[in-house]
C-alpha atoms as a PDB file:
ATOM      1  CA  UNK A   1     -77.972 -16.899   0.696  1.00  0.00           C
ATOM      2  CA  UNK A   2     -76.277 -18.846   3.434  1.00  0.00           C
ATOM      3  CA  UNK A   3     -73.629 -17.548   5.347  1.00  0.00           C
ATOM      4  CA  UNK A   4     -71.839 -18.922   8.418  1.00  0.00           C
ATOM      5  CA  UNK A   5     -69.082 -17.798  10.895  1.00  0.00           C
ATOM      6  CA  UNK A   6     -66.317 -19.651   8.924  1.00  0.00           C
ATOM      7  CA  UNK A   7     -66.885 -17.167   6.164  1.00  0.00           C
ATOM      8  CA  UNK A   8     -66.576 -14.118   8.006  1.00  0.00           C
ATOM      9  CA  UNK A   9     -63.653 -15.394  10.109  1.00  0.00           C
ATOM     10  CA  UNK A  10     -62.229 -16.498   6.320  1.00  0.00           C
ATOM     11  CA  UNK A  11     -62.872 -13.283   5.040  1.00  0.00           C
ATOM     12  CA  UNK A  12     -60.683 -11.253   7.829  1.00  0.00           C
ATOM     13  CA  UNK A  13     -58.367 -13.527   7.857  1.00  0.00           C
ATOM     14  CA  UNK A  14     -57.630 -12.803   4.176  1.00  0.00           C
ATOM     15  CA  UNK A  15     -57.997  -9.091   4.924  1.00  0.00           C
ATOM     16  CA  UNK A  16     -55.440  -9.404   7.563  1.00  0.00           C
ATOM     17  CA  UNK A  17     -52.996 -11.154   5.565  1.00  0.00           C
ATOM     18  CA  UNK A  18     -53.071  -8.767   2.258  1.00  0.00           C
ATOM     19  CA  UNK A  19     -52.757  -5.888   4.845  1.00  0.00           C
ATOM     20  CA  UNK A  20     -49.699  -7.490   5.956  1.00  0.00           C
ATOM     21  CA  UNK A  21     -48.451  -8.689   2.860  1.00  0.00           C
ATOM     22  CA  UNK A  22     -48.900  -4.655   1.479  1.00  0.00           C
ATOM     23  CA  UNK A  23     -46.929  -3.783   4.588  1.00  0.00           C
ATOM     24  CA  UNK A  24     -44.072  -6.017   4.326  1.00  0.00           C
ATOM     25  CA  UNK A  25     -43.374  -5.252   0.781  1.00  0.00           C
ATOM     26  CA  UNK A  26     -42.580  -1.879   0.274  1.00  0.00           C
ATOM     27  CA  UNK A  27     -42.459  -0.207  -2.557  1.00  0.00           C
ATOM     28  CA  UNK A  28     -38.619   0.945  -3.972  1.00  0.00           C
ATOM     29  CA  UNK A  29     -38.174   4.887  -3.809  1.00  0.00           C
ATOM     30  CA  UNK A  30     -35.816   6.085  -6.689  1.00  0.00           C
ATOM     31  CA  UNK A  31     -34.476   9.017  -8.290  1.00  0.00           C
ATOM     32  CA  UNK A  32     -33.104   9.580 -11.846  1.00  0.00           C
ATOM     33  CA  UNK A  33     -30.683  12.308 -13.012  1.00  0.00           C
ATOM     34  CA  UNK A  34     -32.756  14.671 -15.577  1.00  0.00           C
ATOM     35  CA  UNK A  35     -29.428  14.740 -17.218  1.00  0.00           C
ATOM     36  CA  UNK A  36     -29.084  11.691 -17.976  1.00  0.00           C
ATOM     37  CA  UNK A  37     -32.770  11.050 -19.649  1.00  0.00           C
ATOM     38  CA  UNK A  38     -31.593   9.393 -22.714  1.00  0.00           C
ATOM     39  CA  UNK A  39     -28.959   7.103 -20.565  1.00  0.00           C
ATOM     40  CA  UNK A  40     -28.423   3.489 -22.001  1.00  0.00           C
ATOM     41  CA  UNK A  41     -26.321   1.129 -19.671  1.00  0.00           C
ATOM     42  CA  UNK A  42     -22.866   0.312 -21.374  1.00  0.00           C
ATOM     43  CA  UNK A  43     -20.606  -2.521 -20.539  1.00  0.00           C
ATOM     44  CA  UNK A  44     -21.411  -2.561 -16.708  1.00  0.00           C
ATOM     45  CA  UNK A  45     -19.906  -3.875 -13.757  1.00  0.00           C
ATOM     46  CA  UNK A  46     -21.312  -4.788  -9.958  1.00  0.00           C
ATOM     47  CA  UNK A  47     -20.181  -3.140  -6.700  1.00  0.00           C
ATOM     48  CA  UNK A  48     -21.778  -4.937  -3.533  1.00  0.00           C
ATOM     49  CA  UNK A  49     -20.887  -3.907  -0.110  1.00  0.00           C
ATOM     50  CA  UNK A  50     -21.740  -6.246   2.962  1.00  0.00           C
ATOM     51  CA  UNK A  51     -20.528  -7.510   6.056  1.00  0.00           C
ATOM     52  CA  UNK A  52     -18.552 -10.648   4.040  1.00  0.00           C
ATOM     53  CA  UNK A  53     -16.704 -11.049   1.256  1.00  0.00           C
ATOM     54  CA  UNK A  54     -19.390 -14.161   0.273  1.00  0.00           C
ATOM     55  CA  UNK A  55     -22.224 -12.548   0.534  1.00  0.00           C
ATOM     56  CA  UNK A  56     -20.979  -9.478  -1.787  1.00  0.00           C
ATOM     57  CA  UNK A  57     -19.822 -12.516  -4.511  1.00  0.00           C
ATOM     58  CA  UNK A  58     -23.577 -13.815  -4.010  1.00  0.00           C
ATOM     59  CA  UNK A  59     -25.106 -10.584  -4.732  1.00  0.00           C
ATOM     60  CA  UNK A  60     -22.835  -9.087  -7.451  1.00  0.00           C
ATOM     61  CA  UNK A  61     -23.523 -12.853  -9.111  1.00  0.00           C
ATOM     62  CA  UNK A  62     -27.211 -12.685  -8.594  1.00  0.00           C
ATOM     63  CA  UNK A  63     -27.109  -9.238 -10.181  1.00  0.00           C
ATOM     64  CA  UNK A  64     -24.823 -10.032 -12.979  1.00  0.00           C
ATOM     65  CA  UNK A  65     -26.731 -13.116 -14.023  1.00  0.00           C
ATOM     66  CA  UNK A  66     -30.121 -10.887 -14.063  1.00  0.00           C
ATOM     67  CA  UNK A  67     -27.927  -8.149 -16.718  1.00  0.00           C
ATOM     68  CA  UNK A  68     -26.746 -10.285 -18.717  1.00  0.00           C
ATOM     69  CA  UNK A  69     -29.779 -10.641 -20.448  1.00  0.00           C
ATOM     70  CA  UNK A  70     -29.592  -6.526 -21.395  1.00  0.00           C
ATOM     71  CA  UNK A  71     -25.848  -5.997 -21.156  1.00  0.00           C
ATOM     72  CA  UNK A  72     -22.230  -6.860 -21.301  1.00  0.00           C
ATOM     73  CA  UNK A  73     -21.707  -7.225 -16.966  1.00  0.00           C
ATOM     74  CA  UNK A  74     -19.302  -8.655 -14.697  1.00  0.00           C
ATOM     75  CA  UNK A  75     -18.689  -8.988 -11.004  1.00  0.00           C
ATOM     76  CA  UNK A  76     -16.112  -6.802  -8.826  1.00  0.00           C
ATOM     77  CA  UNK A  77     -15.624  -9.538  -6.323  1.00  0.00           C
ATOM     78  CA  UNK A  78     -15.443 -12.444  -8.930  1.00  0.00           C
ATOM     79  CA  UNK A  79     -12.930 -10.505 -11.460  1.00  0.00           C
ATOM     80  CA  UNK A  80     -10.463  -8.882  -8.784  1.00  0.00           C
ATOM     81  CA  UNK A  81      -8.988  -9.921  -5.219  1.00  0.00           C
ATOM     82  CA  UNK A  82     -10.625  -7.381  -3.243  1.00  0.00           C
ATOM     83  CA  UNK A  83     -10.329  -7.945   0.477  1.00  0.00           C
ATOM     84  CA  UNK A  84     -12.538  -5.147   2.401  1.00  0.00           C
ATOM     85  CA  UNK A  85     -13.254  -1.845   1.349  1.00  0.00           C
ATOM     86  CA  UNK A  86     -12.062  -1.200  -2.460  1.00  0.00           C
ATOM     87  CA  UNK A  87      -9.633   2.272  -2.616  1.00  0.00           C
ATOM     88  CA  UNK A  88     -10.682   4.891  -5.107  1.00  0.00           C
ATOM     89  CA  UNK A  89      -7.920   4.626  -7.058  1.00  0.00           C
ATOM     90  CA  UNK A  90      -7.956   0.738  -7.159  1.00  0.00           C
ATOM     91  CA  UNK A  91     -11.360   0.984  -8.872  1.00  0.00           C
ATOM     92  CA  UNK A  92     -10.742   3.672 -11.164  1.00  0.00           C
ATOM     93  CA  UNK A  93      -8.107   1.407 -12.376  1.00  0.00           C
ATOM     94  CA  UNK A  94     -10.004  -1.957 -12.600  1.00  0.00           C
ATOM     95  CA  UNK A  95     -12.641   0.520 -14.400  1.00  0.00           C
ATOM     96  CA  UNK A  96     -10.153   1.441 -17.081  1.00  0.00           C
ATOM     97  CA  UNK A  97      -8.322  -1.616 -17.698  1.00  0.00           C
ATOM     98  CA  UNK A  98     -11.498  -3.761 -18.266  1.00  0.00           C
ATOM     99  CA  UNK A  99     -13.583  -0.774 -20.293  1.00  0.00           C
ATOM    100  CA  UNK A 100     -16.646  -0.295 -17.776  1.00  0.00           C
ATOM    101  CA  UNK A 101     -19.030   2.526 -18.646  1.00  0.00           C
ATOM    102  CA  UNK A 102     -21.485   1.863 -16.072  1.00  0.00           C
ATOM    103  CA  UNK A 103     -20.866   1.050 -12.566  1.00  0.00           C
ATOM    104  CA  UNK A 104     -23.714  -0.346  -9.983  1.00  0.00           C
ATOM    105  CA  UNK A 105     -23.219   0.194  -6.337  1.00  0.00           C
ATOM    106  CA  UNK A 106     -25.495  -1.695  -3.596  1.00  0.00           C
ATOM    107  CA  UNK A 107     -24.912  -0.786   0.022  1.00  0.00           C
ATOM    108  CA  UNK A 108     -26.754  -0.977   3.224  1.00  0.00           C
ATOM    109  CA  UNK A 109     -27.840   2.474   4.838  1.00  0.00           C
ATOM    110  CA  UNK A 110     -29.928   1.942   7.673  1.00  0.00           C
ATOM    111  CA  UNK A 111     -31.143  -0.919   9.971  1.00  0.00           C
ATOM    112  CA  UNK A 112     -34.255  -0.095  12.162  1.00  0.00           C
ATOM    113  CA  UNK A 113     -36.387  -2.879  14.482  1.00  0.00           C
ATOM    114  CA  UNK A 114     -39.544  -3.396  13.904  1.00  0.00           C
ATOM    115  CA  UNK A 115     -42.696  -4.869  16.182  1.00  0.00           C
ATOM    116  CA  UNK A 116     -45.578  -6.772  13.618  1.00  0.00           C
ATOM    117  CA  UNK A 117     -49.043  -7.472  15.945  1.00  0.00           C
ATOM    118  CA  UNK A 118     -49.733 -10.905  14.224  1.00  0.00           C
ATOM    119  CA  UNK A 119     -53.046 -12.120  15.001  1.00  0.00           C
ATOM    120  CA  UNK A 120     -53.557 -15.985  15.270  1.00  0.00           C
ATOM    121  CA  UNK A 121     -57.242 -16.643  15.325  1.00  0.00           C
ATOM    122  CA  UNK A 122     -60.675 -15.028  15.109  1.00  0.00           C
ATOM    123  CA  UNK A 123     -64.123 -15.944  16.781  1.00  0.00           C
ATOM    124  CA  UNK A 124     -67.957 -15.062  15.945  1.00  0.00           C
ATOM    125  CA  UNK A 125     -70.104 -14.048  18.621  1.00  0.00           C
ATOM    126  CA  UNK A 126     -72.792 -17.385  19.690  1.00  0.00           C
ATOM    127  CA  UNK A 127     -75.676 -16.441  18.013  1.00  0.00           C
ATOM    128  CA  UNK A 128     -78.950 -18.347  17.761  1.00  0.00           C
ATOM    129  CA  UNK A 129     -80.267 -20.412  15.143  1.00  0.00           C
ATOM    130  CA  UNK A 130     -83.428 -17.861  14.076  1.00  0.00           C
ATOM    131  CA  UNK A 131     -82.724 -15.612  11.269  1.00  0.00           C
ATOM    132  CA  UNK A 132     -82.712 -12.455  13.626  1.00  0.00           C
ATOM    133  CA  UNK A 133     -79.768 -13.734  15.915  1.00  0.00           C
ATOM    134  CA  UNK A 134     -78.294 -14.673  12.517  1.00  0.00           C
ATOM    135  CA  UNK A 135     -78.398 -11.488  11.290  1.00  0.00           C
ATOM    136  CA  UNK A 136     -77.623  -9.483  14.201  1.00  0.00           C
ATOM    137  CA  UNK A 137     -74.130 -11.413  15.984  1.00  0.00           C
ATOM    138  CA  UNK A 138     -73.624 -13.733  12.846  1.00  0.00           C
ATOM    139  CA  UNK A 139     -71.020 -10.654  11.414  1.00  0.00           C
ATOM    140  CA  UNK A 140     -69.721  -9.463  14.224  1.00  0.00           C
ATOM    141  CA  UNK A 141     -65.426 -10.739  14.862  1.00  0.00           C
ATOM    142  CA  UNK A 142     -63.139 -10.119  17.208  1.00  0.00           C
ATOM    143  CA  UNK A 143     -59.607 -11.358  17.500  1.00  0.00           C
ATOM    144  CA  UNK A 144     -58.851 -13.651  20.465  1.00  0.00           C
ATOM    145  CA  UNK A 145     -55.219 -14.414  19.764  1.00  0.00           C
ATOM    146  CA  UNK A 146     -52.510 -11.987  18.908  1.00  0.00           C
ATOM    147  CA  UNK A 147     -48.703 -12.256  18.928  1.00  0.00           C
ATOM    148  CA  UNK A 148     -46.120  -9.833  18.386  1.00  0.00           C
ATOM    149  CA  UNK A 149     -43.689 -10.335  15.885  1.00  0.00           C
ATOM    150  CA  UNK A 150     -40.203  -8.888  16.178  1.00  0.00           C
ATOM    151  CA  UNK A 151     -38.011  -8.431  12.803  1.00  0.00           C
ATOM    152  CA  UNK A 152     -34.785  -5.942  11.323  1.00  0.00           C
ATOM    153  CA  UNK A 153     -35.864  -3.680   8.457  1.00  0.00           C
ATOM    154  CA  UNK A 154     -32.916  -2.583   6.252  1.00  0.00           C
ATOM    155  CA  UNK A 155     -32.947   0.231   3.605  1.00  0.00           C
ATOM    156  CA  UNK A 156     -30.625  -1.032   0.584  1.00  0.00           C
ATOM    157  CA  UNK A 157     -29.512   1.903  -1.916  1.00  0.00           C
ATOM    158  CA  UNK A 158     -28.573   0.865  -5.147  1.00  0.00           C
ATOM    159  CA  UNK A 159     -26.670   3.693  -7.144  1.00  0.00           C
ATOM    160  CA  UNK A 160     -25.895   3.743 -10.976  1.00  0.00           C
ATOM    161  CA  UNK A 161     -23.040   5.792 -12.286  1.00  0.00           C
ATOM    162  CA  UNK A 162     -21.506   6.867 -15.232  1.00  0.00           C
ATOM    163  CA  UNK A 163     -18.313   5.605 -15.796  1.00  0.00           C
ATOM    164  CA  UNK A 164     -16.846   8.705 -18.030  1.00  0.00           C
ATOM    165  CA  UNK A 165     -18.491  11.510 -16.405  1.00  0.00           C
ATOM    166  CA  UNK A 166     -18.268   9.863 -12.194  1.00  0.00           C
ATOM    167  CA  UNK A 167     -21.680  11.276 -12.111  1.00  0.00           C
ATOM    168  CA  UNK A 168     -24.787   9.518 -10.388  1.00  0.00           C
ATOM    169  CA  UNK A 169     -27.752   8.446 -13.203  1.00  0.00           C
ATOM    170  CA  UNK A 170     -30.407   6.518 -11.059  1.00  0.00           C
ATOM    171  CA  UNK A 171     -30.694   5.844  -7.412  1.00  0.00           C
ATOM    172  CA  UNK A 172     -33.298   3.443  -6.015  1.00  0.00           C
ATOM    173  CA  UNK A 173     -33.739   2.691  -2.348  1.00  0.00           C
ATOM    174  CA  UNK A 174     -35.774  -0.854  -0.736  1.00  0.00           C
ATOM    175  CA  UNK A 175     -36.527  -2.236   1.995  1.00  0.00           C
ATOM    176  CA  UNK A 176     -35.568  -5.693   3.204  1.00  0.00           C
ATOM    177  CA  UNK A 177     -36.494  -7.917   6.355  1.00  0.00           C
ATOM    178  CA  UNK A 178     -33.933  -9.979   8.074  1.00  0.00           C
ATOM    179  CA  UNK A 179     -36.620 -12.894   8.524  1.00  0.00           C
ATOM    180  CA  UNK A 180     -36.155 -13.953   5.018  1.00  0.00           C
ATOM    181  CA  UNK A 181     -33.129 -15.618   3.473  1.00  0.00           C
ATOM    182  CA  UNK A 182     -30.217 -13.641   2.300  1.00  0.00           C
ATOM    183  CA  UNK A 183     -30.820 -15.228  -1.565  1.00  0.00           C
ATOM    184  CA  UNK A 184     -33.985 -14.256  -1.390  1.00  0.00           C
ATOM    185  CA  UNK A 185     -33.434 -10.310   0.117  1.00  0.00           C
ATOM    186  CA  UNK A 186     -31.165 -10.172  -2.554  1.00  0.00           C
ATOM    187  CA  UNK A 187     -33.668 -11.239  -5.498  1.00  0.00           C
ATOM    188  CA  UNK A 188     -36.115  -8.689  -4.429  1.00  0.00           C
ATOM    189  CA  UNK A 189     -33.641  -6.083  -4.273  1.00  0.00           C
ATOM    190  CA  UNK A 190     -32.566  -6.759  -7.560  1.00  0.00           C
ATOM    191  CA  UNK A 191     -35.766  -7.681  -9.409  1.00  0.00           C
ATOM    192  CA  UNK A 192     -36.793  -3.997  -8.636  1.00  0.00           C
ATOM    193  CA  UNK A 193     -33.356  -2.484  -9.701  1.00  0.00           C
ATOM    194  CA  UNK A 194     -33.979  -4.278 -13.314  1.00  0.00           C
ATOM    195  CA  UNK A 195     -37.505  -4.101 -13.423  1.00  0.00           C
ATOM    196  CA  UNK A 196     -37.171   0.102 -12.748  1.00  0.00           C
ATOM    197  CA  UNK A 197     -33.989   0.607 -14.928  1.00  0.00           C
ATOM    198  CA  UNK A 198     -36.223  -1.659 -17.611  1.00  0.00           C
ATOM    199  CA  UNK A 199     -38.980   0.724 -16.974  1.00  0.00           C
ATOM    200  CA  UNK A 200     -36.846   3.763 -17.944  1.00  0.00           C
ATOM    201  CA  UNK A 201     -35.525   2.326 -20.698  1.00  0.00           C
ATOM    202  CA  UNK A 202     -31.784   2.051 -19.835  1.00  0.00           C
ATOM    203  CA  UNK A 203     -31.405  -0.939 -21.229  1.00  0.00           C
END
């Protein structure tokens, strides 16, 4: 069976990237409420918190539109002039008036930076053309290039609550790099909210 340095170098190279690819998606941490095993999301609405009011609109949109497949759901930010940070009292009463029983809250915790080594190329040791230098330098790779790769990683928490009892049902927390888009940040973040509340059977 022929082999050649291509295929090694191929073969890393694929290695690398899965490695990195496992890496850079982590998996969502979450927590459910034991008493709330049985939970079924009711008419639901979509709390985003962010830096701008358009981004928030963009995300509690994004979100909705994913629900509404499951459940009655609307957006905070596209139902109600809210200009910064919503008061407690405020949202009790938009709660009330438009008969929410389950409210979903998104919010940024943490940002840390991050270093990545990227590596750019690989070489084969020379090796002669007789079957023993084949066999004996033919395998062997090194990387020559290598770059480092600088990037944000923010933790997103996205809390479910019950409307009636104010009490916490699910909480899920994600990771999400600032070297992707914002649409697409937000699609992962809420692909594995639905996916896990679908897994549970809240819906």
């Amino acid at each position: 069976m022929k082999r050649t340095a291509f295929t090694y170098a191929l073969s890393a190279a694929s290695i690398l990237a899965l490695s990195s690819c496992k890496m850079r998606t982590p998996r969502q941490e979450s927590w459910q409420n034991p008493a709330f095993k049985e939970y079924k999301l009711g008419k639901t609405l979509v709390l985003a918190t962010a830096d701008s009011e358009s981004r928030c609109m963009q995300y509690e949109a994004l979100f909705v539109n994913q629900l509404l497949a499951y459940v009655d759901a609307g957006s905070l930010h596209a139902s109600e002039q809210v200009t910064g940070k919503i008061d407690k009292d405020n949202l009790e009463r938009i709660l009330k008036a438009n008969a929410v029983e389950t409210l979903i809250v998104t919010s940024v915790l943490d940002g840390t930076s991050r270093d990545e080594l990227v590596a750019i190329g690989y070489e084969a040791h020379p090796y002669s053309n007789d079957y023993w230098g084949y066999y004996n330098y033919g395998y062997a790779l090194s990387a020559n290039f290598a770059s480092v790769s600088s990037y944000m990683e923010y933790v997103l928490e996205t809390n479910v609550y019950d409307v009636k009892t104010k009490k916490l049902v699910w909480s899920g927390r994600k990771s999400i790099f600032d070297d992707r888009s914002d649409p697409d940040n937000m699609k992962i973040i809420i692909n594995a909210v639905v996916h896990e509340l679908k897994r549970k059977n809240m819906f």
